[in-house]
C-alpha atoms as a PDB file:
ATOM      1  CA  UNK A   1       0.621  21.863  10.738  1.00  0.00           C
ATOM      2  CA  UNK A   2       1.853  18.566  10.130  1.00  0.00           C
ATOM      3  CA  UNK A   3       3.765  18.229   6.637  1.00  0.00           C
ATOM      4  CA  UNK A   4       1.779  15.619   4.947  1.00  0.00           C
ATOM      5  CA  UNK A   5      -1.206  16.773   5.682  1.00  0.00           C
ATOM      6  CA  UNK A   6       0.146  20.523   4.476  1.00  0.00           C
ATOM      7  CA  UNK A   7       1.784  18.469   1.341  1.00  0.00           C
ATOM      8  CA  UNK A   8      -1.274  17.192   0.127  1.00  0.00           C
ATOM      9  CA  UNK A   9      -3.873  19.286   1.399  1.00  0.00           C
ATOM     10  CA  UNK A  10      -6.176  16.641   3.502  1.00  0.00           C
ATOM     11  CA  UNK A  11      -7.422  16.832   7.150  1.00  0.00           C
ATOM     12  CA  UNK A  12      -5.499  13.521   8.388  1.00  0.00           C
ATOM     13  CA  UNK A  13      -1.762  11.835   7.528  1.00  0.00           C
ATOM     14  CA  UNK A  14      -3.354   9.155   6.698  1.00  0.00           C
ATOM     15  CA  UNK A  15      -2.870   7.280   3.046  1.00  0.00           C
ATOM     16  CA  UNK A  16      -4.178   4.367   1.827  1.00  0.00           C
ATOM     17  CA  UNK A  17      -2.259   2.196   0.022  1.00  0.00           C
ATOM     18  CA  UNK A  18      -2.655   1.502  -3.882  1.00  0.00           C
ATOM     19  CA  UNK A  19      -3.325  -2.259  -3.565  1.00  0.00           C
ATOM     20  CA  UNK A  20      -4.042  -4.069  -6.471  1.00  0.00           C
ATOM     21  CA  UNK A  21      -7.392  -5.793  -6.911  1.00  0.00           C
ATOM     22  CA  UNK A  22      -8.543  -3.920  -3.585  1.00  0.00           C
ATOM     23  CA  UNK A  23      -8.185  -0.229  -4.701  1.00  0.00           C
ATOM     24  CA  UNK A  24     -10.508   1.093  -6.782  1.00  0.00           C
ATOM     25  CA  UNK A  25     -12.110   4.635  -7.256  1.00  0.00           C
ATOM     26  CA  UNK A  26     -15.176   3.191  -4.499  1.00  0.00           C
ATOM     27  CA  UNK A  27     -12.031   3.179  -2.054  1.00  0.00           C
ATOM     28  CA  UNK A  28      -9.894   5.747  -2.927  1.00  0.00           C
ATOM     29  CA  UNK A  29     -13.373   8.600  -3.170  1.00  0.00           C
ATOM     30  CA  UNK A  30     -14.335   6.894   0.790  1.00  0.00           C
ATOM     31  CA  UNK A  31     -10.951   7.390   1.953  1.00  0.00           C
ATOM     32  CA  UNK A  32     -10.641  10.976   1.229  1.00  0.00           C
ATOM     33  CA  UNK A  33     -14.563  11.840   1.958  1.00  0.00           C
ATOM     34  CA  UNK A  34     -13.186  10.732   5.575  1.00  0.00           C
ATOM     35  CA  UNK A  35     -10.117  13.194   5.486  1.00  0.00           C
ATOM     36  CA  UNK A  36      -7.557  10.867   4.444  1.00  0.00           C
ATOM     37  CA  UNK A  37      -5.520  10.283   1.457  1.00  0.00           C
ATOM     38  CA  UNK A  38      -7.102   8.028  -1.335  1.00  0.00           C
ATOM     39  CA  UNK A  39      -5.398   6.070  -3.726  1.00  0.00           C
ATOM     40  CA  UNK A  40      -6.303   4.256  -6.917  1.00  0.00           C
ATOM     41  CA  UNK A  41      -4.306   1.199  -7.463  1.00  0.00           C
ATOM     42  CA  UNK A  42      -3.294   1.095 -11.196  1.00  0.00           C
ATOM     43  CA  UNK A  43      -1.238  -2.080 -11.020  1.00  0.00           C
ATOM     44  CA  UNK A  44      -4.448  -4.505 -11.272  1.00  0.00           C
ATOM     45  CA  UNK A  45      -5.378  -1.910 -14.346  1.00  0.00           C
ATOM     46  CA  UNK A  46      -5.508  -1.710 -18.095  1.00  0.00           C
ATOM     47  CA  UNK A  47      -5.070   1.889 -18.975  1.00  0.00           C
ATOM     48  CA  UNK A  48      -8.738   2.626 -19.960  1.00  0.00           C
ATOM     49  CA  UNK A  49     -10.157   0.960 -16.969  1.00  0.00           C
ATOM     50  CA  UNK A  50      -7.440   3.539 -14.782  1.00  0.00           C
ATOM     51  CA  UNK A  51      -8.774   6.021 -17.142  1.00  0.00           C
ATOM     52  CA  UNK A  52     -12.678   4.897 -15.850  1.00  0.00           C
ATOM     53  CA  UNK A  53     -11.716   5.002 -12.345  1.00  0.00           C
ATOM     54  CA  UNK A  54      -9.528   8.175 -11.931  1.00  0.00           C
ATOM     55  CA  UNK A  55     -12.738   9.969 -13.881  1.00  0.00           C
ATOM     56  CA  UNK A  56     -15.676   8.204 -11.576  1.00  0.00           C
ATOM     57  CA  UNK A  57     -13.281   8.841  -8.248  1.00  0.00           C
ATOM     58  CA  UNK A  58     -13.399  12.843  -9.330  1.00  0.00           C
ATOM     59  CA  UNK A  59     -17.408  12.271  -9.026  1.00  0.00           C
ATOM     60  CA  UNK A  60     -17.324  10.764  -5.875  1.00  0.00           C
ATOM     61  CA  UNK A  61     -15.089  13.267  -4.176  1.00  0.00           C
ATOM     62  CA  UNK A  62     -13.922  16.974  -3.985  1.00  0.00           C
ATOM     63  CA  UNK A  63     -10.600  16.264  -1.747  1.00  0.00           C
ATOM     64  CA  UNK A  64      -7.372  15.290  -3.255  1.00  0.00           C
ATOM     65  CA  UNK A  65      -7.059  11.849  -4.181  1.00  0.00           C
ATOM     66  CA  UNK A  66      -4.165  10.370  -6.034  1.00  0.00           C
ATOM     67  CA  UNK A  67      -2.940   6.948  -8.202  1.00  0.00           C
ATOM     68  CA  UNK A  68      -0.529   4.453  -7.213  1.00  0.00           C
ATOM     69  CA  UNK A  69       1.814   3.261 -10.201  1.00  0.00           C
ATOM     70  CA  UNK A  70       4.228   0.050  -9.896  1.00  0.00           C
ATOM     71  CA  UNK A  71       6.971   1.436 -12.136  1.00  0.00           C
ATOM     72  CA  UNK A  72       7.242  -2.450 -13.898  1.00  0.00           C
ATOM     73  CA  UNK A  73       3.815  -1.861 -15.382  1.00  0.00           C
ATOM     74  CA  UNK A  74       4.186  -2.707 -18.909  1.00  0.00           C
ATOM     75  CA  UNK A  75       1.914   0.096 -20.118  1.00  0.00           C
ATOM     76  CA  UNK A  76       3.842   2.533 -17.896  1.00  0.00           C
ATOM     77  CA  UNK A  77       4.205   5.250 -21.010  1.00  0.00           C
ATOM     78  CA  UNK A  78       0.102   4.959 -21.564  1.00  0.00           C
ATOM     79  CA  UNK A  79      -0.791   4.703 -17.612  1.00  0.00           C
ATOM     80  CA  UNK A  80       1.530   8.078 -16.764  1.00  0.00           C
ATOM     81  CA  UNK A  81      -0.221   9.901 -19.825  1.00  0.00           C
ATOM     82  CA  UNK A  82      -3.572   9.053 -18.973  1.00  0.00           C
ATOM     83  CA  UNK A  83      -2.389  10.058 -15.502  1.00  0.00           C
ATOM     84  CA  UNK A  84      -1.572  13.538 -16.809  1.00  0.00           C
ATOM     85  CA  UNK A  85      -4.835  14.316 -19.323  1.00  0.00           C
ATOM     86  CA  UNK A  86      -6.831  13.199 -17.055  1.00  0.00           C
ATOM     87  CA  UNK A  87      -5.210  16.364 -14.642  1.00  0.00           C
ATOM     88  CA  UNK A  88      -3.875  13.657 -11.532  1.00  0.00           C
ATOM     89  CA  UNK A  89      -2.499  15.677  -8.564  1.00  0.00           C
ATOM     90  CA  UNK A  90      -0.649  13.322  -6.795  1.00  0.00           C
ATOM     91  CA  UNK A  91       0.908  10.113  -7.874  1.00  0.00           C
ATOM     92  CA  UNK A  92       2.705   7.513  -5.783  1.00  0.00           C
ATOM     93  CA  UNK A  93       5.475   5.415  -7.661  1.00  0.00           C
ATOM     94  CA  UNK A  94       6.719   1.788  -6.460  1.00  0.00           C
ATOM     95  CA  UNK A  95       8.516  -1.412  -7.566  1.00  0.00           C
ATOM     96  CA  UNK A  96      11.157   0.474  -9.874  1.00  0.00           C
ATOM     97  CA  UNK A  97      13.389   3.375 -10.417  1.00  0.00           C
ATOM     98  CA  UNK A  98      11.889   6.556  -9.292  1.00  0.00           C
ATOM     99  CA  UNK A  99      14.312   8.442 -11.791  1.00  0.00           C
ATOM    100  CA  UNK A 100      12.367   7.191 -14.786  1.00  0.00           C
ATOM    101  CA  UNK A 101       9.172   9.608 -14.346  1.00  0.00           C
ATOM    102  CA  UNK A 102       9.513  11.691 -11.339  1.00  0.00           C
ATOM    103  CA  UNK A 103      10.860  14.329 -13.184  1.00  0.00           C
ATOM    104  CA  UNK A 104       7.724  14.516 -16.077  1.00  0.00           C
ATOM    105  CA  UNK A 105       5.466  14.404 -13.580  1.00  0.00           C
ATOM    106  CA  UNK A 106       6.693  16.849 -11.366  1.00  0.00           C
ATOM    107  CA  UNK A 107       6.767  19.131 -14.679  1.00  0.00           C
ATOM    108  CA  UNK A 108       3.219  18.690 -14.932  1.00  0.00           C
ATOM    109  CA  UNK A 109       2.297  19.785 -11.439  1.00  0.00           C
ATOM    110  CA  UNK A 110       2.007  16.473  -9.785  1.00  0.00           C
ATOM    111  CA  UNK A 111       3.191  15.715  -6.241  1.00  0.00           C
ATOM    112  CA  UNK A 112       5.657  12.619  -6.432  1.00  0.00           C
ATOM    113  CA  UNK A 113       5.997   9.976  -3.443  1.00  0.00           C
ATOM    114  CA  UNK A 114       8.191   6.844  -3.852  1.00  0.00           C
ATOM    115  CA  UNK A 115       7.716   3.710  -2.003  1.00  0.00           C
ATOM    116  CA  UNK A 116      10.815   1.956  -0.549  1.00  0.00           C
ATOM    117  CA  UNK A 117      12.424  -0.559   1.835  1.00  0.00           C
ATOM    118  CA  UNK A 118      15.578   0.498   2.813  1.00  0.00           C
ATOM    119  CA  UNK A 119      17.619   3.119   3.678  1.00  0.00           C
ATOM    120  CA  UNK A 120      19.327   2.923   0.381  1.00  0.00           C
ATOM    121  CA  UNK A 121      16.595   3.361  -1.960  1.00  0.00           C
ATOM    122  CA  UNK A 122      15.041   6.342   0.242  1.00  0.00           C
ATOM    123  CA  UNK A 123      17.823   8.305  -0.371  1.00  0.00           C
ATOM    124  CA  UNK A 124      18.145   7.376  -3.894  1.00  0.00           C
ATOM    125  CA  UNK A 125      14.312   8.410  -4.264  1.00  0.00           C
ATOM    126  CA  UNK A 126      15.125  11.938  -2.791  1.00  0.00           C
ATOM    127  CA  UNK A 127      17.974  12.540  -4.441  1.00  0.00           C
ATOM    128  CA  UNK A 128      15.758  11.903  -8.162  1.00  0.00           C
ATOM    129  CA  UNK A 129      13.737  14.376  -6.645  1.00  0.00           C
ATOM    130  CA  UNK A 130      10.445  13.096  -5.424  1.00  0.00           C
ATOM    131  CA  UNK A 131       8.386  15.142  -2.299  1.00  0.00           C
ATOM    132  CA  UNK A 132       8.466  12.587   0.228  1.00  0.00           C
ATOM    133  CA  UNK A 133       8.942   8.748   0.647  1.00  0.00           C
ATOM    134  CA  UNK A 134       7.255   5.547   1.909  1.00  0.00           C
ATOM    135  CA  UNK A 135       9.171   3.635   4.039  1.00  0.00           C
ATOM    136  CA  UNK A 136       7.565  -0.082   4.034  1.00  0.00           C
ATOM    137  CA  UNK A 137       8.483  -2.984   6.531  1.00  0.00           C
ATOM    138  CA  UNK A 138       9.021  -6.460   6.501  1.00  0.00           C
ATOM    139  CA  UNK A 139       5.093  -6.673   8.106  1.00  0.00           C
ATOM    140  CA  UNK A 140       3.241  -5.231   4.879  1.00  0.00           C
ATOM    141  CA  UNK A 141       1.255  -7.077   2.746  1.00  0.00           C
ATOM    142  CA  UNK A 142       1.834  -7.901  -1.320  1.00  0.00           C
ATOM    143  CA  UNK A 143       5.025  -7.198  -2.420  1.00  0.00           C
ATOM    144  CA  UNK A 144       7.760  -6.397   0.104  1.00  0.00           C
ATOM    145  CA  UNK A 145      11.490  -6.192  -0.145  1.00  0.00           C
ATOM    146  CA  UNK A 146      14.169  -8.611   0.094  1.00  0.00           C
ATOM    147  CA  UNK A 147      15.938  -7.452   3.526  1.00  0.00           C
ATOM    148  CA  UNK A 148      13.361  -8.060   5.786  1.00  0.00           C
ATOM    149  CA  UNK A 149      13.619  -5.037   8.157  1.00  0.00           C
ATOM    150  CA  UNK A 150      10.574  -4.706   9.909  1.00  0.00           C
ATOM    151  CA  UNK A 151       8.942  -1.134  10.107  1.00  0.00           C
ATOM    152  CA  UNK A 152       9.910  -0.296  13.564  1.00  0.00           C
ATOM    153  CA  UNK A 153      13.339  -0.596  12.836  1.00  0.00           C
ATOM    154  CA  UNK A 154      13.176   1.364   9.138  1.00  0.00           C
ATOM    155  CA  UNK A 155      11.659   3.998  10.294  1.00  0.00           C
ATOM    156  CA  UNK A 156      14.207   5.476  12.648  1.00  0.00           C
ATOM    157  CA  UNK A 157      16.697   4.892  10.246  1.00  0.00           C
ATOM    158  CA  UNK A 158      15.286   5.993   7.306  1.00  0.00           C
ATOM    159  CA  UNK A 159      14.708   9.232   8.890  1.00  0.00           C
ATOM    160  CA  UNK A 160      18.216   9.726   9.625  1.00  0.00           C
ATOM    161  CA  UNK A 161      19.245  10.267   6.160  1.00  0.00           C
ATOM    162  CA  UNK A 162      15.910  12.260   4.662  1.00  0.00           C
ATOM    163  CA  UNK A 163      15.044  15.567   4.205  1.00  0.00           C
ATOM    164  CA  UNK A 164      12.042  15.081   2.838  1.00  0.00           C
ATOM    165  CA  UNK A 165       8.520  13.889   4.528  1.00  0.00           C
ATOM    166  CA  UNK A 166       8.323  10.644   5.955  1.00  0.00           C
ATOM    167  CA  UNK A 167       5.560   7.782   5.241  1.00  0.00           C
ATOM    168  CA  UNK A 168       5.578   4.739   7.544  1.00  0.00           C
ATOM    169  CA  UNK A 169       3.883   1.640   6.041  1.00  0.00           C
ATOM    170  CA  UNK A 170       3.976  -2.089   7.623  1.00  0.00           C
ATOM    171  CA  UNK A 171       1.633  -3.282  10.169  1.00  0.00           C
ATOM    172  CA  UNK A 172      -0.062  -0.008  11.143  1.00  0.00           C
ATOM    173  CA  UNK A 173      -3.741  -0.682  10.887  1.00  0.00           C
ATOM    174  CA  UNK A 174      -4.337   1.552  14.082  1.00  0.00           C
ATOM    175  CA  UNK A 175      -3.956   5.114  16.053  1.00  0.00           C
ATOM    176  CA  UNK A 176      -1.560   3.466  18.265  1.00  0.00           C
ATOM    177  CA  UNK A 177       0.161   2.344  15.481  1.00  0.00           C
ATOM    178  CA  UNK A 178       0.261   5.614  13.720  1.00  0.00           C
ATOM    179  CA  UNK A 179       1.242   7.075  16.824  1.00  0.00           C
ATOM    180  CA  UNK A 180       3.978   4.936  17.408  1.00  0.00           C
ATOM    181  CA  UNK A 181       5.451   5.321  14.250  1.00  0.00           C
ATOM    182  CA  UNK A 182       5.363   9.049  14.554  1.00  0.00           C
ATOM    183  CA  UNK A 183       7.102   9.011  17.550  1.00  0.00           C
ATOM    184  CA  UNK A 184       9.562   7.264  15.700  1.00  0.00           C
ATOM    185  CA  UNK A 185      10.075   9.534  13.215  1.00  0.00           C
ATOM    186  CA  UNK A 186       6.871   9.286  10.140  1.00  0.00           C
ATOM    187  CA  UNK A 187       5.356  12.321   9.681  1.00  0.00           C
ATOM    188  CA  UNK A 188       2.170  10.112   8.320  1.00  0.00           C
ATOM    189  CA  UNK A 189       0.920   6.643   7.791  1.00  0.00           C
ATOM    190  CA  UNK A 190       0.205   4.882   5.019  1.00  0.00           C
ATOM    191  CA  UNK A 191      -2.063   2.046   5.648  1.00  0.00           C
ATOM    192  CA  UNK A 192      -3.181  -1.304   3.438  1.00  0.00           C
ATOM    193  CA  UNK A 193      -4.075  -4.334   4.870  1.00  0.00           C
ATOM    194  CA  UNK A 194      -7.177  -2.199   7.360  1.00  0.00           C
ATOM    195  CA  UNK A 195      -8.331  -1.014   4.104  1.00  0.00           C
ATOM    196  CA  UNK A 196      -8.619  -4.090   1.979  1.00  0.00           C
ATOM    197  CA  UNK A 197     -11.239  -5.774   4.615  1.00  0.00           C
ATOM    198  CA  UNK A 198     -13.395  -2.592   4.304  1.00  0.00           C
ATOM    199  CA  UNK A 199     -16.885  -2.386   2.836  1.00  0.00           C
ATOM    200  CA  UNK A 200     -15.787   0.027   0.074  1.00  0.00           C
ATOM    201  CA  UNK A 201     -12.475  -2.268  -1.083  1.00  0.00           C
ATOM    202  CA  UNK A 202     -13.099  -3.750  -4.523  1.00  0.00           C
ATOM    203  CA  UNK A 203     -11.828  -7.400  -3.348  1.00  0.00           C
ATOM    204  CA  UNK A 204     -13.832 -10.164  -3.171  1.00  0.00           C
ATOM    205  CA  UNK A 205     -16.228 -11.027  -0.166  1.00  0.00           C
ATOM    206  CA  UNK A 206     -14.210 -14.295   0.167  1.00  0.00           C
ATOM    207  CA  UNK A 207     -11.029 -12.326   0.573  1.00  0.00           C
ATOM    208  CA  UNK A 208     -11.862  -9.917   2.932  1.00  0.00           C
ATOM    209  CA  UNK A 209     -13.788 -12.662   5.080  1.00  0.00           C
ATOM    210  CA  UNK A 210     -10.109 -14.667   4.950  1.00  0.00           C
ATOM    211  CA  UNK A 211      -8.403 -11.367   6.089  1.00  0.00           C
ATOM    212  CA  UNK A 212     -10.936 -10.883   8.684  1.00  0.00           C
ATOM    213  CA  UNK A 213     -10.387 -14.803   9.982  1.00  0.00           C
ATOM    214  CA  UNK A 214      -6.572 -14.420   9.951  1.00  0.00           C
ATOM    215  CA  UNK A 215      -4.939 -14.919  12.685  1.00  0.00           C
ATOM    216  CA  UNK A 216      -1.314 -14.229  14.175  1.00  0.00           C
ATOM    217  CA  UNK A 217       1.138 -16.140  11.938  1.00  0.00           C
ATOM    218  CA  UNK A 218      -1.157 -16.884   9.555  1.00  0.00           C
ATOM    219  CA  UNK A 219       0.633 -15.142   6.842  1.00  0.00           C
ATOM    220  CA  UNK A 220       4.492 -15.999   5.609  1.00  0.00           C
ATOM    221  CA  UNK A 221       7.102 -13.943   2.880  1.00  0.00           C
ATOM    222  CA  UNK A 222       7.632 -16.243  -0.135  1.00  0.00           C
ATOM    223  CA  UNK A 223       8.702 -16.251  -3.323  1.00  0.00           C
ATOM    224  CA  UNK A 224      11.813 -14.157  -2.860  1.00  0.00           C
ATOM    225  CA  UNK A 225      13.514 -15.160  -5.946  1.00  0.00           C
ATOM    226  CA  UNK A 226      10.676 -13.805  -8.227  1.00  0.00           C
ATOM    227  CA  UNK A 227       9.318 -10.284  -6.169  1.00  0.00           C
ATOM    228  CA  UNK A 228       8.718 -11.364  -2.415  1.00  0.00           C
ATOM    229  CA  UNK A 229       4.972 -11.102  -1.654  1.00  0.00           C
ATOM    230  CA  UNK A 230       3.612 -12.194   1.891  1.00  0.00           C
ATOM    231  CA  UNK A 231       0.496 -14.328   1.421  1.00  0.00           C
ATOM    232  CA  UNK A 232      -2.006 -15.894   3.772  1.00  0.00           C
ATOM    233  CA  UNK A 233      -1.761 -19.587   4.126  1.00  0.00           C
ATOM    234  CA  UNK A 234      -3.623 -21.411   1.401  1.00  0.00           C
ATOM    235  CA  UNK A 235      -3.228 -24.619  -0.320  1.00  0.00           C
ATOM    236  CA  UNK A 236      -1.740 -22.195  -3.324  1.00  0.00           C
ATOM    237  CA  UNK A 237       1.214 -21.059  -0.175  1.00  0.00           C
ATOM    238  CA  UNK A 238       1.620 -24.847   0.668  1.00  0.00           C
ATOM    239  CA  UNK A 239       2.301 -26.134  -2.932  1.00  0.00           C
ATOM    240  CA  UNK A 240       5.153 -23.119  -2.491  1.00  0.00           C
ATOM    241  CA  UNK A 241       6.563 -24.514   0.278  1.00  0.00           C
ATOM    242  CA  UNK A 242       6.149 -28.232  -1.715  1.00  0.00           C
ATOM    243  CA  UNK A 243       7.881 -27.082  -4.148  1.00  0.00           C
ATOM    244  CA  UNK A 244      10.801 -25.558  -2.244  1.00  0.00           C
ATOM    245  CA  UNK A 245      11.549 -29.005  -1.068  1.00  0.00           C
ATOM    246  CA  UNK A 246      12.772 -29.845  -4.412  1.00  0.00           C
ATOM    247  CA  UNK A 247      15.742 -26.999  -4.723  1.00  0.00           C
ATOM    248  CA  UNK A 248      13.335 -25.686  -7.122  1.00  0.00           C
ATOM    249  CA  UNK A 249      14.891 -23.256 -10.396  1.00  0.00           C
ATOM    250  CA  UNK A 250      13.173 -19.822 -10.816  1.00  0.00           C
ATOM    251  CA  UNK A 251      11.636 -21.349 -14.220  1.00  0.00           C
ATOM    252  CA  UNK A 252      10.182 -23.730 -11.721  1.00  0.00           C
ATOM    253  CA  UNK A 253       8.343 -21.291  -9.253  1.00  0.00           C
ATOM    254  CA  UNK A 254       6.970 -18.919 -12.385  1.00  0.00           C
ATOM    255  CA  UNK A 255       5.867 -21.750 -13.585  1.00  0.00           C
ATOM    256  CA  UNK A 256       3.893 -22.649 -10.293  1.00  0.00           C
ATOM    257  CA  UNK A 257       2.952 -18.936 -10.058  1.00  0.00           C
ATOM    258  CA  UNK A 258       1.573 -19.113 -13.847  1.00  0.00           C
ATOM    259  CA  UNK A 259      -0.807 -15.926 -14.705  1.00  0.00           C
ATOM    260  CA  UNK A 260      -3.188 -14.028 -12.861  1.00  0.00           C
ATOM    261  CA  UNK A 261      -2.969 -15.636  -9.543  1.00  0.00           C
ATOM    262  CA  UNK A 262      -3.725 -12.406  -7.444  1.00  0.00           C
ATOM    263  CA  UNK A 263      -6.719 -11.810  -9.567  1.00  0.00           C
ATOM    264  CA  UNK A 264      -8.125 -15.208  -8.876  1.00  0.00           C
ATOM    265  CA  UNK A 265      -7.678 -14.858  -5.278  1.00  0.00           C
ATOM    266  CA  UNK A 266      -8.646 -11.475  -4.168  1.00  0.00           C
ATOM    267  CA  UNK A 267     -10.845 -10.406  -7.121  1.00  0.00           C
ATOM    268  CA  UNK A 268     -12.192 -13.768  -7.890  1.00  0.00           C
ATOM    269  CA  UNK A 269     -12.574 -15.048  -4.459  1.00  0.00           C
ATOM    270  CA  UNK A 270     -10.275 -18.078  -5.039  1.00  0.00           C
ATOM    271  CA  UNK A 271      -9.356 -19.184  -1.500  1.00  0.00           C
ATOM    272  CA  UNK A 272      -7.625 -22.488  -2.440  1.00  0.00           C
ATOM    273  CA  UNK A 273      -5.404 -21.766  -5.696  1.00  0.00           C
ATOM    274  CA  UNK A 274      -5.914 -17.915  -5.475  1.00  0.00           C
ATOM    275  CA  UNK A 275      -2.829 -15.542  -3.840  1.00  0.00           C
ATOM    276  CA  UNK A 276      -4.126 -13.955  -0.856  1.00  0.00           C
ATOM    277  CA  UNK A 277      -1.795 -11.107  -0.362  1.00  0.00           C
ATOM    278  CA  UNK A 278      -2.031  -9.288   3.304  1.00  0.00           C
ATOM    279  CA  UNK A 279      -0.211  -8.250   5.791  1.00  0.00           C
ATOM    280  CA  UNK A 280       0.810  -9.569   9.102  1.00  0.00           C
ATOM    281  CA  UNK A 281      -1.575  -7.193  11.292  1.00  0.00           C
ATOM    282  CA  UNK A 282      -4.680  -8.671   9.910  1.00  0.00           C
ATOM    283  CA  UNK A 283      -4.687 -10.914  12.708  1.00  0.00           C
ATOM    284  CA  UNK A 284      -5.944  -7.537  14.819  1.00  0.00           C
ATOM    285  CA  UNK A 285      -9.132  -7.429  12.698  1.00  0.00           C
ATOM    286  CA  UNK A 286     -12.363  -8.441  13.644  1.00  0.00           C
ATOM    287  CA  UNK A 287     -14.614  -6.934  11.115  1.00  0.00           C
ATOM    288  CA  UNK A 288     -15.495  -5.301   7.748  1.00  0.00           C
ATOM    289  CA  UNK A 289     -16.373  -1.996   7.847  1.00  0.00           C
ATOM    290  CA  UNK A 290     -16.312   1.470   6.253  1.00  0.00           C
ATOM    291  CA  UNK A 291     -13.659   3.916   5.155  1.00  0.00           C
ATOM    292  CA  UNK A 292     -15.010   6.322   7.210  1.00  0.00           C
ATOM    293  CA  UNK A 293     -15.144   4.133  10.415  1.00  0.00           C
ATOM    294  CA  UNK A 294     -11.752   2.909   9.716  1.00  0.00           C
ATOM    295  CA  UNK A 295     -10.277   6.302  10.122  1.00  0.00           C
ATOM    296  CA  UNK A 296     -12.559   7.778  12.398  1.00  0.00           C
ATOM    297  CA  UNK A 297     -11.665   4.985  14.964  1.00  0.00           C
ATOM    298  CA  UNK A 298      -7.581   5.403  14.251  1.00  0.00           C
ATOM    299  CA  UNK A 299      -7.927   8.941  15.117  1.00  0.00           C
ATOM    300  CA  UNK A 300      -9.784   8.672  18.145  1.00  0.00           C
ATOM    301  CA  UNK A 301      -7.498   5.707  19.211  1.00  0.00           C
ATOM    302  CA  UNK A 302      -4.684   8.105  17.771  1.00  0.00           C
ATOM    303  CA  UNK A 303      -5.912  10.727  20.295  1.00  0.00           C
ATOM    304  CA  UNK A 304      -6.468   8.320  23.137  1.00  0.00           C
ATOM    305  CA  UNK A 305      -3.177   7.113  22.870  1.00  0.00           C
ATOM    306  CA  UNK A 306      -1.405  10.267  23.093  1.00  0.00           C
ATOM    307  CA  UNK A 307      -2.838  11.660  26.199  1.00  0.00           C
ATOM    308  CA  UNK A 308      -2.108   8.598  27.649  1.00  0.00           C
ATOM    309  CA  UNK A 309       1.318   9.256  26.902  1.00  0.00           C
ATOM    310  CA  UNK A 310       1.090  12.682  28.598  1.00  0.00           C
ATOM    311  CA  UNK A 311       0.290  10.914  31.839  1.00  0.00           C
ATOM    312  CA  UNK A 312       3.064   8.805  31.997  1.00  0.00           C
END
């Protein structure tokens, strides 16, 4: 049996990731009706809206399901409580130390994962104790890190020096993909950018028709001296690059970046002064469609793939 699908009790290693403004309970239930991994994205969240979401995604769905927590949340204390009452089994942790709260959680029962982007941090994240780790590439979507590695080169690497299940994430938005980064070493996928242009993704219609329209190179890493964040190409991206011109301070670019930019672009619909946060393989899609289809066609590409390998 493979180990994440044994470590969290689903049918496929398949995860979806905890965007913000994308990831809501409709998502999160879809994905693990179809025999992946669901996750609710609390960073786009006030606690009782998390609260809302967590209860309607136990409606929608009798399979495991978990909540993905950016560790700089400033509720963090309220969103890891409400996490607990509200009996979470699995919780993924990102942008932060996963010392802070892997070790409550695990306490009460729930299965940690840590996102990372470097060899360095994945050990760090074992060694506080969490049950397996996401390794992300340069390729992903929203925030990335600093170093730039690109997921085929993590992987390998990052699986030298863990113990612990393996989560490749970056650019794999198919069962080739997912097949190519298990050969590499991932014992499962975790997978973003596919998800966000489906039917049951709580972005806007405006953003998933730009993620559906991108094309290769249409998306660029910026912002690196705030939180890099890969972005499509909008007028918002340009005034970046404008800006950069000037040798601008980091005063400067929050300034430019101002409040509740993501909102206005993926939840909002705000193609022009919105951020548009994807990832490089959205220039493979064609279409928005559902959860289910999403996964049902990665496994049978998955499938295809490997007995094609067989033949070689």
């Amino acid at each position: 049996m493979n180990k994440i699908t044994q470590l969290f009790n689903i049918q496929y290693p398949i995860i979806q990731g905890g965007m913000i403004w994308n990831s809501g309970y409709k998502l999160a239930s879809a994905v693990s009706n179809a025999g992946g991994l669901g996750l609710i994205g609390a960073g786009s969240m006030y606690p009782d809206v998390l609260r809302e979401h967590i209860q309607k995604c136990k409606l929608a769905t009798d399979k495991p399901f978990g909540v993905n927590v950016p560790m700089l949340y400033p509720n963090i204390e309220e969103i890891i409580t409400i996490i607990i009452e509200e009996g979470v089994k699995i919780v993924f942790t990102s942008a932060g130390n996963p010392t802070t709260w892997t070790s409550i959680l695990k306490q009460n029962g729930i299965t940690v994962v840590h996102v990372v982007s470097s060899s360095k941090f994945a050990l760090k994240a074992q060694e506080s104790g969490v049950d397996a780790v996401v390794a992300e590439g340069f390729e992903a979507g929203g925030h990335n890190g600093r170093e730039e590695t690109t997921t085929f080169t993590l992987i390998p690497m990052v699986k030298k020096q863990l113990n612990i299940p393996l989560i490749a994430a970056g650019g794999i938005a198919t069962g080739r993909g997912m097949l190519a980064a298990m050969v590499l070493g991932a014992d499962g996928v975790q997978v973003g950018s596919r998800f966000a242009a489906s039917i049951e993704s709580s972005a806007h219609e405006n953003f998933k028709n730009a993620i559906i329209n991108c094309k290769e190179g249409d998306t660029q890493l910026t912002l690196k001296e705030l939180a890099p964040v890969r972005l499509i190409k909008n007028k918002f991206y340009n005034d970046i690059q404008e800006l950069y011109k000037t040798n601008p301070s980091v005063e400067d670019l929050k300034s430019l970046l101002g409040r509740a930019r993501a909102k206005k672009g993926m939840f909002e619909g705000d193609l022009i002064e919105g951020e548009l946060e994807i990832g490089q393989i959205s220039g493979l899609f064609e279409d928005i469609k559902s959860a289910k289809d999403i996964i049902d066609e990665m496994i049978r590409d998955f499938e295809i793939a490997k007995n094609e390998i067989k033949n070689w």
